[in-house]
Protein backbone atom coordinates (compact mmCIF):
# COMPACT_ATOMS: atom_id res chain seq x y z
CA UNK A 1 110.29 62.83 47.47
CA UNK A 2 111.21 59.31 45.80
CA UNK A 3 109.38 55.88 45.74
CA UNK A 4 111.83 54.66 48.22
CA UNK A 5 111.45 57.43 50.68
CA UNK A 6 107.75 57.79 50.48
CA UNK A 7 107.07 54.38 51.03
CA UNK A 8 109.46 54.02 54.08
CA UNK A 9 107.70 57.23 55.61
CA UNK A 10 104.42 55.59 54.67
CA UNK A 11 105.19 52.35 56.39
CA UNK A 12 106.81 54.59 59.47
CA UNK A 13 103.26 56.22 59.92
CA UNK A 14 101.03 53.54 59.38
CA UNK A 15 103.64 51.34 61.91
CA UNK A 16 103.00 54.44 64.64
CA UNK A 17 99.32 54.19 64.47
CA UNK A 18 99.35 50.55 64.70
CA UNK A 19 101.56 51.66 67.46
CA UNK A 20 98.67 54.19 69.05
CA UNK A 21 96.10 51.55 68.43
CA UNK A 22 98.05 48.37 70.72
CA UNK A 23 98.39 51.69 73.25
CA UNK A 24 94.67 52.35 74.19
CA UNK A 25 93.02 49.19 72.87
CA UNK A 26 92.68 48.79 77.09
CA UNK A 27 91.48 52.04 77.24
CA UNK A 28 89.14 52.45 74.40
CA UNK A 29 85.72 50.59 74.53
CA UNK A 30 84.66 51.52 70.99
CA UNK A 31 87.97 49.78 69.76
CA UNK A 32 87.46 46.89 72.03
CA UNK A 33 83.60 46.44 70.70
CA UNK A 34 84.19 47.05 67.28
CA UNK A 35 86.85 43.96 67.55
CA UNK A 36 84.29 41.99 68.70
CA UNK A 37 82.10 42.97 65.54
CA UNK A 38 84.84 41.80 63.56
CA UNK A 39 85.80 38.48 65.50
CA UNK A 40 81.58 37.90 65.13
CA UNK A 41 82.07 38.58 61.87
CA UNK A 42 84.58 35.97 61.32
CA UNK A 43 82.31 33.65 62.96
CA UNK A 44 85.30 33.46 66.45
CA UNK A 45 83.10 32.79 69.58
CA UNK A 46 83.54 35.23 72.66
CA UNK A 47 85.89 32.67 74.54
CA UNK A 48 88.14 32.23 71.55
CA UNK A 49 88.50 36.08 71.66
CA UNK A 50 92.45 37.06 69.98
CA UNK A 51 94.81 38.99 71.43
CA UNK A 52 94.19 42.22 69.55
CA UNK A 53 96.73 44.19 71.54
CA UNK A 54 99.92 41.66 70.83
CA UNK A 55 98.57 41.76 67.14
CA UNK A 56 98.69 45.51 67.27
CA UNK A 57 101.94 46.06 68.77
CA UNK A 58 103.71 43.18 66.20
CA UNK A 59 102.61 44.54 63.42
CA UNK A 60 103.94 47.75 64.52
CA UNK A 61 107.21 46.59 65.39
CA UNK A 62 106.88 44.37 61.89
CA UNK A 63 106.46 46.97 59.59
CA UNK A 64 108.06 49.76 60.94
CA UNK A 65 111.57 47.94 61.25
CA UNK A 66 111.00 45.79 58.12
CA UNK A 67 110.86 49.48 56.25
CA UNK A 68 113.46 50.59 58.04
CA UNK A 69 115.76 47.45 57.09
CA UNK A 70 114.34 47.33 53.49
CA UNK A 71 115.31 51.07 52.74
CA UNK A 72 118.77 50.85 54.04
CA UNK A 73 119.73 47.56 52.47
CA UNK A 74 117.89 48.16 49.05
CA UNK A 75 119.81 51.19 47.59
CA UNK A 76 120.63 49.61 44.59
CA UNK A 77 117.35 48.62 43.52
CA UNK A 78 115.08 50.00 40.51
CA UNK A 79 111.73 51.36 41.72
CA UNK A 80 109.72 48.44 40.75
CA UNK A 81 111.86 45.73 42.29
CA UNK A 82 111.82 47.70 45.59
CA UNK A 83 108.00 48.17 45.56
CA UNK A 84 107.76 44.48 44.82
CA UNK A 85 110.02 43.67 47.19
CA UNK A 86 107.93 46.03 49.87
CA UNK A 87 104.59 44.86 48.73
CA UNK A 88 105.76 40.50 49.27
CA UNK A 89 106.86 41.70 52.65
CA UNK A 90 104.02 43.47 54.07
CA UNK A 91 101.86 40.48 52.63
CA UNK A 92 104.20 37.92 54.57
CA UNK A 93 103.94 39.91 57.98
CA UNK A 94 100.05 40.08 57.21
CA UNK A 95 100.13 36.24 56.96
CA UNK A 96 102.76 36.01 60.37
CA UNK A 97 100.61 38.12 62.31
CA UNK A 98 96.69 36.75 61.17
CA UNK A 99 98.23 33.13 62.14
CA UNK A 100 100.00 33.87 65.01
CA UNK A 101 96.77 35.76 66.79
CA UNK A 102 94.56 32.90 65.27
């Protein structure tokens, strides 16, 4: 398996557990509490709590088709340009998604 393919199968699986996770955050209470951990953690009161789920199922949607896109439309790169290429768009999405929930 190439760089290429094992990074778009790698971005396909972590895009279907972000997936599972927007799926039974209503049905989960551990996920649910351990969200509020981290929102105490980041010092966000209980009425300012984010929308976890829409975060979930964006990022999902981000990274999945952004892979997708990336490794059909990228054939002519080298290996390093395509990995840095890969690696600036996850960050960017990351940024999109931690702004748009905050």
């Amino acid at each position: 398996m190439n760089f290429r393919k094992f990074l778009t199968f790698s971005a396909i699986i972590c895009a279907l557990f972000f997936l599972g996770l927007g799926l039974q955050y209503n049905n989960t209470p551990i996920l649910q509490k351990f969200m509020a951990f981290t929102e105490g953690l980041a010092g966000i009161e209980a009425e300012q709590s984010l929308n976890w789920q829409r975060a979930f199922y964006l990022l999902s949607a981000f990274v999945g088709l952004g892979a997708l896109l990336l490794y059909f439309f990228a054939k002519n790169l080298s290996s390093t340009r395509y990995g840095g290429i890969f690696v600036l768009y996850l960050v960017l999405v990351i940024v999109f998604i931690t702004a748009l929930i905050l």
